[in-house]
Protein backbone atom coordinates (compact mmCIF):
# COMPACT_ATOMS: atom_id res chain seq x y z
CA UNK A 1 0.00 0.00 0.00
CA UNK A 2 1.15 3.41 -0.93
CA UNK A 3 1.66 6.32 1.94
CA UNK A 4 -1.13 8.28 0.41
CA UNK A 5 -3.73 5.09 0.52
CA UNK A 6 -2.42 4.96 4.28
CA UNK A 7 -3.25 8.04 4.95
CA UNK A 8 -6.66 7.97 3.26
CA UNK A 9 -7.38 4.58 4.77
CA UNK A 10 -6.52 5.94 8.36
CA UNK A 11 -8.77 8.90 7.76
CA UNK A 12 -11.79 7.05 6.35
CA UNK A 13 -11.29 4.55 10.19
CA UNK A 14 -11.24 7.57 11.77
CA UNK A 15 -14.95 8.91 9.98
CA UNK A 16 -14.24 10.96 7.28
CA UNK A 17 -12.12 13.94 9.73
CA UNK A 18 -9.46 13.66 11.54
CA UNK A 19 -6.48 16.54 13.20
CA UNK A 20 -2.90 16.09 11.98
CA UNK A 21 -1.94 14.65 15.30
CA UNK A 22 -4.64 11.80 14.84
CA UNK A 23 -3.63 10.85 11.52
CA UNK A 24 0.23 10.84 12.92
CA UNK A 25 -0.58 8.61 15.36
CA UNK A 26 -2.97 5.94 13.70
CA UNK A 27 -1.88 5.71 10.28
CA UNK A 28 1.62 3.78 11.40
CA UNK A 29 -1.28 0.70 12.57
CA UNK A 30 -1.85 0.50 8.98
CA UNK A 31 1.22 -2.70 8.71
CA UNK A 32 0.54 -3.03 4.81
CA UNK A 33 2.35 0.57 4.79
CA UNK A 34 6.36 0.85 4.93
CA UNK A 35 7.63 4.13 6.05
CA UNK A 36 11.10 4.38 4.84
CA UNK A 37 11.66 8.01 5.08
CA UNK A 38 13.45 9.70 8.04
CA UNK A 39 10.34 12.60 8.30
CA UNK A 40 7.14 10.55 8.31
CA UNK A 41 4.55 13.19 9.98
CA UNK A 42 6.13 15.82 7.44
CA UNK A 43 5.12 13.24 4.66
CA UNK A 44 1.78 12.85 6.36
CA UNK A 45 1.31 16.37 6.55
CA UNK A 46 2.65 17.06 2.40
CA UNK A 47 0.15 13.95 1.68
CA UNK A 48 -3.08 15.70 3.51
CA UNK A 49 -2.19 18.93 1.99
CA UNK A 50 -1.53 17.67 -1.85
CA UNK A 51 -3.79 14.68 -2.18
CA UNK A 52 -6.95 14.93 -4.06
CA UNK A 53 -9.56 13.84 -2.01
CA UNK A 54 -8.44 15.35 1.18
CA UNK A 55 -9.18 18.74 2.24
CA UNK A 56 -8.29 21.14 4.56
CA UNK A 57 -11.15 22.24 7.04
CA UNK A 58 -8.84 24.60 9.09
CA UNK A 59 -5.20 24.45 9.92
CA UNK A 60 -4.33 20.94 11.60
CA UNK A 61 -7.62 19.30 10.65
CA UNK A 62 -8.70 17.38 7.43
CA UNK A 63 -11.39 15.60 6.05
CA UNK A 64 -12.37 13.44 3.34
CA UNK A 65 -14.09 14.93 0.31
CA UNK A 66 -16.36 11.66 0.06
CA UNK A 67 -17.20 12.37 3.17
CA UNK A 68 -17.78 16.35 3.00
CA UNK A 69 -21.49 16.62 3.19
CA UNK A 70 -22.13 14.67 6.26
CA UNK A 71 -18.63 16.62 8.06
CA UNK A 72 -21.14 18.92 7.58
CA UNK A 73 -24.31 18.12 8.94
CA UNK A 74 -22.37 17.23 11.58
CA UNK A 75 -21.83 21.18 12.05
CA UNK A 76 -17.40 20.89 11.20
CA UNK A 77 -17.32 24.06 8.75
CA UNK A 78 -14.47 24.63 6.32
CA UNK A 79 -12.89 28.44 7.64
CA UNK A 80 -12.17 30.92 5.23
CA UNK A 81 -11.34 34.96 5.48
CA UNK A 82 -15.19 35.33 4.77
CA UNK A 83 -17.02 33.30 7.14
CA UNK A 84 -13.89 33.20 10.11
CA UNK A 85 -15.85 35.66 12.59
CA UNK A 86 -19.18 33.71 11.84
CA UNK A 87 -20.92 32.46 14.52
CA UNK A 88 -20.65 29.00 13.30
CA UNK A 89 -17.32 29.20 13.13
CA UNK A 90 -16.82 30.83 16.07
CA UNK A 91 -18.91 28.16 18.05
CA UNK A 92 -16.89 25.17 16.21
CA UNK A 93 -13.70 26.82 17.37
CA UNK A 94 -14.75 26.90 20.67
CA UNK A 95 -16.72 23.03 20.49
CA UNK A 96 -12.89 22.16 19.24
CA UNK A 97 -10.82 23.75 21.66
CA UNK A 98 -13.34 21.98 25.08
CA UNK A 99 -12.68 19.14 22.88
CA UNK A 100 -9.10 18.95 22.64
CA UNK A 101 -8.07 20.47 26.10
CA UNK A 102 -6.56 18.08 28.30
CA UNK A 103 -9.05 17.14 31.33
CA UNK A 104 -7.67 17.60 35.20
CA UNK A 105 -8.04 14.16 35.32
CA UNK A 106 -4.82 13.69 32.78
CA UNK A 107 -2.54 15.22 34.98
């Protein structure tokens, strides 16, 4: 299997979106995949930001163009200079951001 199929593959386990981190850490599961270069997450990241297929919701999370209209529906909104200080936006930014933050319990 090609790196790019990896990556594709990982994303489409993962539900259609996934953050760079994510992808970094699951796509190496994928054992039909060799990664003989010394800079595999820079690889990962060229391969999310140059395949067709992929795009780029907002910077550090992708998702898979099959897979666009229900990323949707499920209220993840591709930013742009136009709609950045909507209120959708806005709100995913902030649903992202409780998401991500590490709980007290972590530490």
């Amino acid at each position: 299997m090609k790196q790019y199929e990896a990556v594709i593959e990982t994303l489409d386990k993962l539900g259609g979106v996934a953050t760079l981190g994510e992808l970094n850490r699951e796509v190496f599961k994928i054992s039909d995949c060799e990664w003989k270069t010394k800079t595999p997450f820079a690889s990962i990241r060229r391969i999310v930001q140059q395949t067709k297929g992929i795009y780029k919701i907002k910077p550090g999370l992708y998702g898979l163009e099959k897979y666009r209209k229900q990323i949707e529906d499920r209220g993840i909104i591709v930013e742009t200079e136009k709609n950045k200080d909507s209120n959708d936006v806005i709100m995913f930014n902030h649903t992202c951001l409780l998401y991500t933050s590490p709980s007290p319990r972590d530490s």
